[in-house]
C-alpha atoms as a PDB file:
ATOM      1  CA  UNK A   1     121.733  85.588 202.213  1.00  0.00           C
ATOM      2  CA  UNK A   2     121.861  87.696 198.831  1.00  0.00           C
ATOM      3  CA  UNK A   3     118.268  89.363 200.375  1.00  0.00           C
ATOM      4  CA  UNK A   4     120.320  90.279 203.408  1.00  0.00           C
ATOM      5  CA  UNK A   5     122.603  91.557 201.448  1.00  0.00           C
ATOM      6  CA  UNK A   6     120.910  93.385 199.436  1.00  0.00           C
ATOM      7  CA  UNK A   7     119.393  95.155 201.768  1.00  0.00           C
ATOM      8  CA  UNK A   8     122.262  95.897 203.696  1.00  0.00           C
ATOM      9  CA  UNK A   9     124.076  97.187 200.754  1.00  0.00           C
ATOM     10  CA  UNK A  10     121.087  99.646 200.073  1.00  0.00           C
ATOM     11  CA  UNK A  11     120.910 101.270 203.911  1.00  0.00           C
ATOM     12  CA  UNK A  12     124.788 101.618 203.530  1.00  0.00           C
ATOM     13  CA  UNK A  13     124.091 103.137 200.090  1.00  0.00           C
ATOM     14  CA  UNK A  14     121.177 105.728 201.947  1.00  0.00           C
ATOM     15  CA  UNK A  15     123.754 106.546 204.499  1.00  0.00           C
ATOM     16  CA  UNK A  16     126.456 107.368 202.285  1.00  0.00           C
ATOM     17  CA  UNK A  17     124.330 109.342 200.245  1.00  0.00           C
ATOM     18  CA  UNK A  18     122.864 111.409 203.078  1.00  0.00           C
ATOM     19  CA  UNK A  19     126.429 112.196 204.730  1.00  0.00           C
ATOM     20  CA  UNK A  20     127.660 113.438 201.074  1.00  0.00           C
ATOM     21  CA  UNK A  21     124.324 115.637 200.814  1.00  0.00           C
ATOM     22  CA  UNK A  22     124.741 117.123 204.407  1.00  0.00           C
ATOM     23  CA  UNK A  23     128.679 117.982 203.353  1.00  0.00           C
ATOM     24  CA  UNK A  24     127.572 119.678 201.000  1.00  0.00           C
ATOM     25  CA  UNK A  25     126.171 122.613 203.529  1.00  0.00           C
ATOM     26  CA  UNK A  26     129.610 122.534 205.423  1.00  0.00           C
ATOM     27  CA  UNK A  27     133.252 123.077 205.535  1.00  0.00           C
ATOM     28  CA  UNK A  28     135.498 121.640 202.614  1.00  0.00           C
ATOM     29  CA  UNK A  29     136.959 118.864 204.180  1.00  0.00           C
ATOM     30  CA  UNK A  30     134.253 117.125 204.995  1.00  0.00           C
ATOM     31  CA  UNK A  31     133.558 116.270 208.086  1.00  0.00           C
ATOM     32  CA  UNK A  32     130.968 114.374 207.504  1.00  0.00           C
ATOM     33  CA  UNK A  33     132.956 112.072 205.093  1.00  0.00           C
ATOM     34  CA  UNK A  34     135.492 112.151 207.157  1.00  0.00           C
ATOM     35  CA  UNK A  35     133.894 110.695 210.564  1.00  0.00           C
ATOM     36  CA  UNK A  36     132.518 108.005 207.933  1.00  0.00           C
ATOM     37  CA  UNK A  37     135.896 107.154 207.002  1.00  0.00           C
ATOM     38  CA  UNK A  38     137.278 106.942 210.766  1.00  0.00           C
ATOM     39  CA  UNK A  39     134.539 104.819 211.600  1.00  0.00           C
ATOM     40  CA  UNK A  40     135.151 102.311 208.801  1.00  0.00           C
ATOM     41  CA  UNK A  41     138.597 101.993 208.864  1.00  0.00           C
ATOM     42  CA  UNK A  42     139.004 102.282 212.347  1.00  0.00           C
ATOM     43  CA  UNK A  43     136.334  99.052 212.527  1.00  0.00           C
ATOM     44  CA  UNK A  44     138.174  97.681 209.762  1.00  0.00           C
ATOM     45  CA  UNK A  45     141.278  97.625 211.943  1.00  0.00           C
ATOM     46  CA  UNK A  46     139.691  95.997 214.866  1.00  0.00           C
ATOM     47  CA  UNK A  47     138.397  93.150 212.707  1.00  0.00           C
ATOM     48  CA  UNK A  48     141.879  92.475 210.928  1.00  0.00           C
ATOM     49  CA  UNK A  49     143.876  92.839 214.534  1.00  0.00           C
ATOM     50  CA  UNK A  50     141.529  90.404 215.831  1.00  0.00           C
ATOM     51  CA  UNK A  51     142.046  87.481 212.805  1.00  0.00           C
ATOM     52  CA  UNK A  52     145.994  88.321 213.505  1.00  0.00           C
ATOM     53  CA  UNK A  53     145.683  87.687 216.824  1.00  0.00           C
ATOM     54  CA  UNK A  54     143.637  84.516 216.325  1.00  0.00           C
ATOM     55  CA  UNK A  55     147.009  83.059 214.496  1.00  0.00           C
ATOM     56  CA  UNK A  56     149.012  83.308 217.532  1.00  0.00           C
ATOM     57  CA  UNK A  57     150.254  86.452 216.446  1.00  0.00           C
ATOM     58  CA  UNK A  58     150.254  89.638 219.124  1.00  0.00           C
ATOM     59  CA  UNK A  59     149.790  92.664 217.131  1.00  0.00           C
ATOM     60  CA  UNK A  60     149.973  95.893 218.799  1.00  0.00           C
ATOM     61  CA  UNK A  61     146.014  96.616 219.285  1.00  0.00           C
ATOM     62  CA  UNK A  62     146.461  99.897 220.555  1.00  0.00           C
ATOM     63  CA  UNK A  63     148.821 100.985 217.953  1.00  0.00           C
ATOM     64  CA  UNK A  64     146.844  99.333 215.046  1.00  0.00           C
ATOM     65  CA  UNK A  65     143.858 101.054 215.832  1.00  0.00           C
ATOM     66  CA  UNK A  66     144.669 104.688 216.787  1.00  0.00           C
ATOM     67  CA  UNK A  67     147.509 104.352 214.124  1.00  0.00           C
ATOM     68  CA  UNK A  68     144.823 103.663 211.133  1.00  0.00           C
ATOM     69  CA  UNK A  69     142.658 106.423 212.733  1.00  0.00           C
ATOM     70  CA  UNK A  70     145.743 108.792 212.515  1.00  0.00           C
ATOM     71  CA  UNK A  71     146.553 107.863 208.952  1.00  0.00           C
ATOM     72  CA  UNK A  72     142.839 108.818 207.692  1.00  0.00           C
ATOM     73  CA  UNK A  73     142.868 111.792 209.823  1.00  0.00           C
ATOM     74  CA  UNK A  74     145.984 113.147 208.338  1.00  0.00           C
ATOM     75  CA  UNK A  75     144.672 113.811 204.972  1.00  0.00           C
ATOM     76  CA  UNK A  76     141.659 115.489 206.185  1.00  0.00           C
ATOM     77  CA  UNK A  77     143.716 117.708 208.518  1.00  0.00           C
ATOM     78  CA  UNK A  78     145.799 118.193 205.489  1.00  0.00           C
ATOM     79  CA  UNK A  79     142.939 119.510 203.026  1.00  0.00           C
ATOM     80  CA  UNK A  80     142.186 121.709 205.934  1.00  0.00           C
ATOM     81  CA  UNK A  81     145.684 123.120 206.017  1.00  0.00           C
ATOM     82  CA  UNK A  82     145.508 123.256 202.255  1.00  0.00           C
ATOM     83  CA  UNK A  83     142.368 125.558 201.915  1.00  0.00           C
ATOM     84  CA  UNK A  84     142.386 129.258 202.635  1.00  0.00           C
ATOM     85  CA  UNK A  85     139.922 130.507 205.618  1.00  0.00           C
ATOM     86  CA  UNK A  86     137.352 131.690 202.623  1.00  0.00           C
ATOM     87  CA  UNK A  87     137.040 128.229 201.162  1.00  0.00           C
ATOM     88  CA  UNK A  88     136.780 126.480 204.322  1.00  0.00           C
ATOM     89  CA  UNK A  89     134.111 128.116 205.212  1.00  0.00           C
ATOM     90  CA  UNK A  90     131.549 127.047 202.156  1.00  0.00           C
ATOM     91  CA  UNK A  91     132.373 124.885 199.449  1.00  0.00           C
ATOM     92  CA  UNK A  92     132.228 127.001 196.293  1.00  0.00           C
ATOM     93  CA  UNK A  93     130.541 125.275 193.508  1.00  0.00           C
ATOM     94  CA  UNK A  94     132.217 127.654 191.192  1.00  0.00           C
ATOM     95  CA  UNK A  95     135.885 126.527 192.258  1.00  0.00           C
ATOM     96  CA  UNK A  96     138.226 124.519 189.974  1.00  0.00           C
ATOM     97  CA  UNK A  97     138.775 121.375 191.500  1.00  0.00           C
ATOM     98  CA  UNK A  98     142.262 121.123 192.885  1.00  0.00           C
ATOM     99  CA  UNK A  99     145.309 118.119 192.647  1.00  0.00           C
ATOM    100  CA  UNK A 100     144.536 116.124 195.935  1.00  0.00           C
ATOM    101  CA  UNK A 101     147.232 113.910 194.988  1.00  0.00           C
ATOM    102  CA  UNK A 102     149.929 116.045 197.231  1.00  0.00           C
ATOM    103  CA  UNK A 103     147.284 115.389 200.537  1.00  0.00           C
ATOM    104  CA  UNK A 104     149.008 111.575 199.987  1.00  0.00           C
ATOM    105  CA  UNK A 105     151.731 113.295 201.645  1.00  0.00           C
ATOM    106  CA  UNK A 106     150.364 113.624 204.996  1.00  0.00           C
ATOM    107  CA  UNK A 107     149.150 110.079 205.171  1.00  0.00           C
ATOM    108  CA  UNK A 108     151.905 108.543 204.186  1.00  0.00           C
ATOM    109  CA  UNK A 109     153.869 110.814 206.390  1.00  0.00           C
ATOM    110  CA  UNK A 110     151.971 109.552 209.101  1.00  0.00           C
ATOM    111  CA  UNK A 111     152.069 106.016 208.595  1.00  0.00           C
ATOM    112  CA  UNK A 112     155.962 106.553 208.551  1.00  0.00           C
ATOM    113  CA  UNK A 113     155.371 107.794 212.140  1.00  0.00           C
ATOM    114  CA  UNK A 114     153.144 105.231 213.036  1.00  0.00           C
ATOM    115  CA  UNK A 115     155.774 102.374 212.438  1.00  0.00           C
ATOM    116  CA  UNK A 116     158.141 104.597 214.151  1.00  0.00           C
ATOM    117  CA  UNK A 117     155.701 104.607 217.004  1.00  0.00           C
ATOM    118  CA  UNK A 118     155.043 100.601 216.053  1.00  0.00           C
ATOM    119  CA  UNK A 119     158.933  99.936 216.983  1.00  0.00           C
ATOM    120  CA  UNK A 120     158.792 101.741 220.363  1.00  0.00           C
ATOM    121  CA  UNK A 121     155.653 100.402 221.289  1.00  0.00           C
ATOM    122  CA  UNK A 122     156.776  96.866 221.112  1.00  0.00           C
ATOM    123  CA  UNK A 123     160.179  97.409 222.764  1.00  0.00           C
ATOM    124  CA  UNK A 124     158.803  98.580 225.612  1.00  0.00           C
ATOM    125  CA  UNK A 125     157.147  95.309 226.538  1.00  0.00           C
ATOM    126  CA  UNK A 126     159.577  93.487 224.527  1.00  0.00           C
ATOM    127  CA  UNK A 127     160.211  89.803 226.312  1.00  0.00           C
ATOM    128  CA  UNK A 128     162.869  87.257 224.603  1.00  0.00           C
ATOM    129  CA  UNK A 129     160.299  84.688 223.174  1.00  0.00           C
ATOM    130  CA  UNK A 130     160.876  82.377 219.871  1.00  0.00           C
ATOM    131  CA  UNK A 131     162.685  83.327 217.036  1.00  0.00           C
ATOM    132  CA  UNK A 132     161.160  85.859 215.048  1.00  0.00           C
ATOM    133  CA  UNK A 133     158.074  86.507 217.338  1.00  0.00           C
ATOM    134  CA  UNK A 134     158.491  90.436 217.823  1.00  0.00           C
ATOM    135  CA  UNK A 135     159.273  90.672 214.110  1.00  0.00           C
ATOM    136  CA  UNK A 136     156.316  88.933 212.765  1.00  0.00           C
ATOM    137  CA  UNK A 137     154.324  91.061 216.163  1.00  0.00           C
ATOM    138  CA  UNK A 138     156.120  94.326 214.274  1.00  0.00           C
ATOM    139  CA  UNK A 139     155.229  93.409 210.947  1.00  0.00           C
ATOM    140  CA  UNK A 140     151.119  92.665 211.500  1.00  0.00           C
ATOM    141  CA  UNK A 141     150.892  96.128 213.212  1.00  0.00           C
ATOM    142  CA  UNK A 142     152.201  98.114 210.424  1.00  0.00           C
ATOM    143  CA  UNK A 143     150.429  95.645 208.073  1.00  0.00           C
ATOM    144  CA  UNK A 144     146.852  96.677 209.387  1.00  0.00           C
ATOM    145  CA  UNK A 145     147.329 100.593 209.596  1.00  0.00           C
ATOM    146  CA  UNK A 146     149.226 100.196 206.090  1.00  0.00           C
ATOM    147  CA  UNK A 147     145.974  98.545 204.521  1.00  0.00           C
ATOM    148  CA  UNK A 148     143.244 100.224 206.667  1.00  0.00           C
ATOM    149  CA  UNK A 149     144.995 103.390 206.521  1.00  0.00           C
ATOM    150  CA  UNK A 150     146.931 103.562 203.666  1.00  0.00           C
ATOM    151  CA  UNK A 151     144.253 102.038 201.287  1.00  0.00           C
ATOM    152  CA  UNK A 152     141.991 103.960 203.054  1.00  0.00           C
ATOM    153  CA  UNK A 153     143.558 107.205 202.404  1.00  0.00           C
ATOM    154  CA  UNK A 154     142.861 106.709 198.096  1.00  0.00           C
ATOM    155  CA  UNK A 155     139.229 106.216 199.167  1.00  0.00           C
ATOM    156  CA  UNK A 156     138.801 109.227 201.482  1.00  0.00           C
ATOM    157  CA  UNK A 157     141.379 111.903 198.675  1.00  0.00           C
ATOM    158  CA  UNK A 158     139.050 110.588 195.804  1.00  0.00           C
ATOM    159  CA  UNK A 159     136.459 112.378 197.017  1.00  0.00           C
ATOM    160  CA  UNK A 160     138.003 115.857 195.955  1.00  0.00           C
ATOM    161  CA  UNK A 161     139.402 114.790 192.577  1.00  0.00           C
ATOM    162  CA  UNK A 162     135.619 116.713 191.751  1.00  0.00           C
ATOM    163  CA  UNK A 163     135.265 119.733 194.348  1.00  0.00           C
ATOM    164  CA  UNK A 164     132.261 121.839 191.796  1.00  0.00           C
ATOM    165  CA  UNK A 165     129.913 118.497 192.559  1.00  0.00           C
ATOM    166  CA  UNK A 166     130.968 117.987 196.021  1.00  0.00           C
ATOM    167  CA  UNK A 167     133.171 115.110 194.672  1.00  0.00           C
ATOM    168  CA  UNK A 168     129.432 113.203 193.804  1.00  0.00           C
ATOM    169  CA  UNK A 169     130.948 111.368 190.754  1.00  0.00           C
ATOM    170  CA  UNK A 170     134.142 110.244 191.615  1.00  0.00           C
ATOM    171  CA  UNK A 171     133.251 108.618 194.714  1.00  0.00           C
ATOM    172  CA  UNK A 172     130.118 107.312 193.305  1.00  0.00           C
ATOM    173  CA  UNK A 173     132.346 105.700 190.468  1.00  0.00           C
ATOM    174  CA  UNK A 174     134.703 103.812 192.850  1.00  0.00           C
ATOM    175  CA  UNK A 175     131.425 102.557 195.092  1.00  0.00           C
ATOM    176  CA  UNK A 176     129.488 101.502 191.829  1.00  0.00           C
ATOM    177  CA  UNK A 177     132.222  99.993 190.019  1.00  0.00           C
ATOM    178  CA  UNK A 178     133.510  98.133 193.111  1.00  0.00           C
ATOM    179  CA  UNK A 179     130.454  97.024 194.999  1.00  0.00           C
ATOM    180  CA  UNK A 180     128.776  96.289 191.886  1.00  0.00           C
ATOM    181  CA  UNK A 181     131.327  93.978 190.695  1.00  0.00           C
ATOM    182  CA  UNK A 182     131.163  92.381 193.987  1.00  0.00           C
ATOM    183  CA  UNK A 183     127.942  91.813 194.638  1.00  0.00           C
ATOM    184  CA  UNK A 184     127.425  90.641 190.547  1.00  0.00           C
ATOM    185  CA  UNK A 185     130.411  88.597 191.240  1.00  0.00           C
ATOM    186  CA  UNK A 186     128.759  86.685 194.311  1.00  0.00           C
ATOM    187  CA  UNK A 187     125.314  87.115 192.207  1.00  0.00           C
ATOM    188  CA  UNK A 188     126.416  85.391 189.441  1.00  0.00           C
ATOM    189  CA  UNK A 189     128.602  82.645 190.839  1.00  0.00           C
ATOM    190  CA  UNK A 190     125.386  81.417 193.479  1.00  0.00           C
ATOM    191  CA  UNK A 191     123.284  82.072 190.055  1.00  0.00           C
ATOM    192  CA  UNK A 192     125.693  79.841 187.189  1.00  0.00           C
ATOM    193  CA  UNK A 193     128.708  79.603 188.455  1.00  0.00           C
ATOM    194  CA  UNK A 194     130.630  75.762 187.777  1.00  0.00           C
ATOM    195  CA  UNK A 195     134.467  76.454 187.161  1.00  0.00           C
ATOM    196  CA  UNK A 196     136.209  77.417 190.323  1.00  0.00           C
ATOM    197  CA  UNK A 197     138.393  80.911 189.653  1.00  0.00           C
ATOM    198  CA  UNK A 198     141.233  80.660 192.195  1.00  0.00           C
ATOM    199  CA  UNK A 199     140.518  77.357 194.762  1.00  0.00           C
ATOM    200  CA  UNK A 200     143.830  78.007 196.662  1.00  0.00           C
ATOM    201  CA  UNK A 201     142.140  81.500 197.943  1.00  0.00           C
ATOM    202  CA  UNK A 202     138.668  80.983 197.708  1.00  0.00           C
ATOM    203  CA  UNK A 203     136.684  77.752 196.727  1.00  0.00           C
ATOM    204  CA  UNK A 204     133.380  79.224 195.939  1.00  0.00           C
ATOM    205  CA  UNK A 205     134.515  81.955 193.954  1.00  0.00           C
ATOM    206  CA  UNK A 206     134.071  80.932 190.378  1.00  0.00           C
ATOM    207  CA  UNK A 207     134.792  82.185 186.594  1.00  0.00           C
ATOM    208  CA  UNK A 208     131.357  82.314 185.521  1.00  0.00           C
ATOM    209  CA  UNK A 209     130.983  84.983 188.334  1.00  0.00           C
ATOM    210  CA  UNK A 210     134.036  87.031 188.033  1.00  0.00           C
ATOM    211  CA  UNK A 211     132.612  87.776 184.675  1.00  0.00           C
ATOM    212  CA  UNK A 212     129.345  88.371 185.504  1.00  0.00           C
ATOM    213  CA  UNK A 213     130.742  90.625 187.980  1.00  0.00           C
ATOM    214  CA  UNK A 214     132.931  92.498 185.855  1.00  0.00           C
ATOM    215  CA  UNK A 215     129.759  92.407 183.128  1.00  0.00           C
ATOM    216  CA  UNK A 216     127.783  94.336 186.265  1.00  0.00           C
ATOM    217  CA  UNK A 217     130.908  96.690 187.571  1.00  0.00           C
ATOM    218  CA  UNK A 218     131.026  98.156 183.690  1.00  0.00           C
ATOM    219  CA  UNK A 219     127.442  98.473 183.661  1.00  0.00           C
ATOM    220  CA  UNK A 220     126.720 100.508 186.274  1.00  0.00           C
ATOM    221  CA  UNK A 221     129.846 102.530 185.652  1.00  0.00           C
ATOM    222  CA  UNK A 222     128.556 103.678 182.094  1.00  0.00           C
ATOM    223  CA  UNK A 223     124.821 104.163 183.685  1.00  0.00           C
ATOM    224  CA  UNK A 224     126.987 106.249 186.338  1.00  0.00           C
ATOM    225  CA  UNK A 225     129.372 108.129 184.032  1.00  0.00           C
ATOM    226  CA  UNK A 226     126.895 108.784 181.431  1.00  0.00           C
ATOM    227  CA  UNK A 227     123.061 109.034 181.680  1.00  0.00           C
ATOM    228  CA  UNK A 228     123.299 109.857 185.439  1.00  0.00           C
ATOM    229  CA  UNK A 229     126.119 112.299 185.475  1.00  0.00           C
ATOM    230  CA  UNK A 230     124.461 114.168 182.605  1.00  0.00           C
ATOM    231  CA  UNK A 231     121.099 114.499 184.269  1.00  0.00           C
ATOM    232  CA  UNK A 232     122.564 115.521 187.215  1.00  0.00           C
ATOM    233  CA  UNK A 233     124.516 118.198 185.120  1.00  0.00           C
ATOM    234  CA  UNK A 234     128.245 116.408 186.778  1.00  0.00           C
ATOM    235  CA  UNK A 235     131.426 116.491 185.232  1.00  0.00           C
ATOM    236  CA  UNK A 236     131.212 113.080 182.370  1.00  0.00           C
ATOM    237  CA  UNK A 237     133.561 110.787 181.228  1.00  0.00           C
ATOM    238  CA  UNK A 238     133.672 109.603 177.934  1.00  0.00           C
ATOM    239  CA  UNK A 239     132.548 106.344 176.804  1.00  0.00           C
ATOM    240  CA  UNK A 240     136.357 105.215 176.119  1.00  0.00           C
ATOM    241  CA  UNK A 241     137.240 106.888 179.995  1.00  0.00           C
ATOM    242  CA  UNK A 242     133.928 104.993 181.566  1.00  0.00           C
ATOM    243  CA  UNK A 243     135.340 101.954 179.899  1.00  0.00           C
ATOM    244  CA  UNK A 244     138.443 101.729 181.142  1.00  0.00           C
ATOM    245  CA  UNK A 245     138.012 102.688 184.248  1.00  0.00           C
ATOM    246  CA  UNK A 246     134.583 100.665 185.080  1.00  0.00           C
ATOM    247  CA  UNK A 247     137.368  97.089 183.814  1.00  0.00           C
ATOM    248  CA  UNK A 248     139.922  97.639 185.814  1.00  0.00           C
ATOM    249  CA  UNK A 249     138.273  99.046 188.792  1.00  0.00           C
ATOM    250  CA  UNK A 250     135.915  96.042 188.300  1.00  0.00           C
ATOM    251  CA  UNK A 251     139.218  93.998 188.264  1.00  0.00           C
ATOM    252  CA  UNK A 252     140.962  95.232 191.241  1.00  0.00           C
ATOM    253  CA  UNK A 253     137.682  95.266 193.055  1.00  0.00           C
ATOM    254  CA  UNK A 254     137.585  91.435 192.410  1.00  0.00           C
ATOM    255  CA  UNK A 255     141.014  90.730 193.289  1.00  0.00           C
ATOM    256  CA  UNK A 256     140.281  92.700 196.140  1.00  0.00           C
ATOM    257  CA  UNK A 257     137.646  90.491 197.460  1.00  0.00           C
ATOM    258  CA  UNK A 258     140.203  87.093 196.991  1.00  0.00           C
ATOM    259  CA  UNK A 259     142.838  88.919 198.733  1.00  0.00           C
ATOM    260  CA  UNK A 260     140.710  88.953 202.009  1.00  0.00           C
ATOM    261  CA  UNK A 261     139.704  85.334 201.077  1.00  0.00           C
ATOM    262  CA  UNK A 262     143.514  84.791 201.433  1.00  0.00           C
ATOM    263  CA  UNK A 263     143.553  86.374 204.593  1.00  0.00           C
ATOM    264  CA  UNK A 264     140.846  84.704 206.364  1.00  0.00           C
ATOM    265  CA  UNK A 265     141.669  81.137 205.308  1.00  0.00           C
ATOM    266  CA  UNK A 266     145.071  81.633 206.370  1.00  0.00           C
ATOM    267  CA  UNK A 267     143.457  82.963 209.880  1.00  0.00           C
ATOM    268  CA  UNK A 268     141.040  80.209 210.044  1.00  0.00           C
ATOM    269  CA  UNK A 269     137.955  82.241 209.710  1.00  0.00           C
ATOM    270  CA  UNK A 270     134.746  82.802 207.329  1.00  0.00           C
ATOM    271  CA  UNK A 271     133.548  86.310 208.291  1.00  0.00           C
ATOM    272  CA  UNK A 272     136.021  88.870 209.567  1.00  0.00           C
ATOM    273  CA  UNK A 273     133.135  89.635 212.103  1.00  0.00           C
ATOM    274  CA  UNK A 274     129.112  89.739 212.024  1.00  0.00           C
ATOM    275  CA  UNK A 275     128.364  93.522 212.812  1.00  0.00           C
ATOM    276  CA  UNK A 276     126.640  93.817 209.128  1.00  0.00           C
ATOM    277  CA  UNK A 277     124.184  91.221 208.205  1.00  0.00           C
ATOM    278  CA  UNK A 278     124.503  89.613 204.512  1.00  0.00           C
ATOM    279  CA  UNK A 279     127.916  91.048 204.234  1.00  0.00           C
ATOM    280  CA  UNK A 280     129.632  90.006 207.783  1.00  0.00           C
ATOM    281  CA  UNK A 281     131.920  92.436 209.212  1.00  0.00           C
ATOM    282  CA  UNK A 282     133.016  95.708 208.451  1.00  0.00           C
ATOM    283  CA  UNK A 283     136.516  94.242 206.514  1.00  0.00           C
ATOM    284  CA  UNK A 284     133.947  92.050 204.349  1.00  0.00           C
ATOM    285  CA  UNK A 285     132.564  95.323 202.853  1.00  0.00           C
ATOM    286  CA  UNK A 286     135.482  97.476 202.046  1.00  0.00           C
ATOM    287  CA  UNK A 287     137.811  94.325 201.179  1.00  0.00           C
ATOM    288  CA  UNK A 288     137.074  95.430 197.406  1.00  0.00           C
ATOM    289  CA  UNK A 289     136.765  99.153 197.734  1.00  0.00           C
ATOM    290  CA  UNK A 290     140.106  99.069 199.482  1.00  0.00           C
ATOM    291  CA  UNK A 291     141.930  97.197 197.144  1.00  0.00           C
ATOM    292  CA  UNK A 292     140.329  98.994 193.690  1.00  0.00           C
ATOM    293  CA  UNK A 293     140.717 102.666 195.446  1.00  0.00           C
ATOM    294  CA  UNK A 294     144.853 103.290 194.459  1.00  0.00           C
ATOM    295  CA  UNK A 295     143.934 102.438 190.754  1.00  0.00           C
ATOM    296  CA  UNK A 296     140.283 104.253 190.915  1.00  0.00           C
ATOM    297  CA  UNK A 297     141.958 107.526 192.262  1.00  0.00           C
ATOM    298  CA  UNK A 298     145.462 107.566 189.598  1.00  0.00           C
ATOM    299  CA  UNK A 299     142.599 106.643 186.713  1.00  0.00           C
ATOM    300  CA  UNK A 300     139.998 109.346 187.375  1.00  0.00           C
ATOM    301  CA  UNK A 301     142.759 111.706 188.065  1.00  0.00           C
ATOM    302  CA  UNK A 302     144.053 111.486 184.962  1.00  0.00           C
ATOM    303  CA  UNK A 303     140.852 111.471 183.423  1.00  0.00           C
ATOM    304  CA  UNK A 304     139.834 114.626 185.127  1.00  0.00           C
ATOM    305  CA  UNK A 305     142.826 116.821 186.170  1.00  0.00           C
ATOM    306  CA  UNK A 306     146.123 115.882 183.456  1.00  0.00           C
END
């Protein structure tokens, strides 16, 4: 299992860094990045409709999905708007890196829209069932584009918190920080772990590897913020910035992970799916990336652009 993992882990790893590299030859919004983040959220939503629907609940599929695509579209169409024909053309490694923190905007504009569109959607095949049914049918819809779509919009704007490197370090930070905790976390626990962390959410989950995860999470954040980032001649952090932001990204990553623990044992399932081998599905990946991006993109902002 941690093999598979592993090794899943490092092609998704190749593939990010290969999308990122060809960006760097194109337009300013990314389009690369951005077909990466459709794809992932987009499968993200499918999973999480799917465990909904496996309670009894009847999300809207169709508005889920496109919805969460629309969300992560917006801010790309957004930076688009944003940019001036010259620098959408080439990215201009000479440029200042501008606030992406008013591109929120658009996505949260559109998930306004989408539960607009949620409400419509269901009254249109709206049927007098028990109590409570089209609520709780309202409420899962606009509960999978809000955390596909609205997480995933912090995850695809963090990218141009550092436009002179292509956004390299920033996004780097969030994946290292997060996906290292994880995978120390699970490391760790299989490794030494004895005294269970949070049973009610997850029993195999233990202390011994929430530490060793957060232990990994800082380490690889330094390595990243430091040593790397200097070689590379990126924008660094200090070692006070690294710090802070490689514990509580760590953290949030962690809590991140239980969260979806939550949500699968209260849908009765282990894996939200089995598309990605030593991980599980799509969800299982970006459970802690989702949850750690908000606090990832306010920190580095501040640490970069106040």
């Amino acid at each position: 299992m941690l093999k598979a993992r592993l090794a899943m882990g490092s092609a998704l790893v190749l593939i990010l860094g290969l999308i990122l590299t060809a960006d760097t030859y194109g337009p300013s919004w990314s389009p690369g990045w951005m077909l990466l983040c459709l794809l992932g959220s987009t499968a993200g939503a499918v999973e999480l409709t799917a465990m909904l629907q496996a309670t009894g609940l009847r999300p809207s599929r169709l508005t889920a999905h496109l919805g969460t695509a629309t969300v992560v579209l917006s801010i790309f169409l957004g930076r688009a708007a944003a940019l001036s024909t010259e620098e959408t053309a080439f990215i201009s490694t000479k440029a200042s890196p501008p606030d992406p923190l008013p591109l929120l905007a658009w996505p949260m504009t559109a998930l306004a829209l989408v539960i607009l569109a949620t409400f419509l959607r269901l009254s249109l095949c709206f049927r007098s069932r028990e109590t409570g049914a089209t609520v709780a049918d309202l409420a899962g819809t606009v509960f999978v584009v809000g955390y596909l779509g609205g997480l995933g919009s912090f995850v695809a704007a963090i990218r141009w918190l550092d436009q002179p490197q292509a956004g390299w370090l920033p996004l780097l930070l969030l994946v290292v920080a997060s996906k290292g905790s994880d995978t120390g976390a699970y490391t760790f626990g299989r490794l030494a772990g004895r005294r269970k962390l949070w049973p009610s959410l997850s029993p195999n989950k233990t202390v011994e590897g929430a530490v060793g995860g957060l232990a990994v999470g800082l380490g690889l954040t330094l390595l990243t913020a430091g040593p790397l980032a200097s070689a590379l001649g990126w924008t660094t952090l200090t070692i006070i910035e690294a710090t802070t932001f490689g514990v509580v990204v760590s953290i949030f990553a962690q809590l991140g992970d239980l969260m979806e623990s939550m949500l699968k044992r209260d849908c009765l399932t282990k894996d939200a799916s089995k598309v990605l081998p030593g991980f599980g599905g799509v969800l299982d990946v970006l459970d802690s990336t989702l949850f750690a991006a908000p606090v990832a993109f306010l920190t580095l902002r501040f640490f970069l652009i106040s």
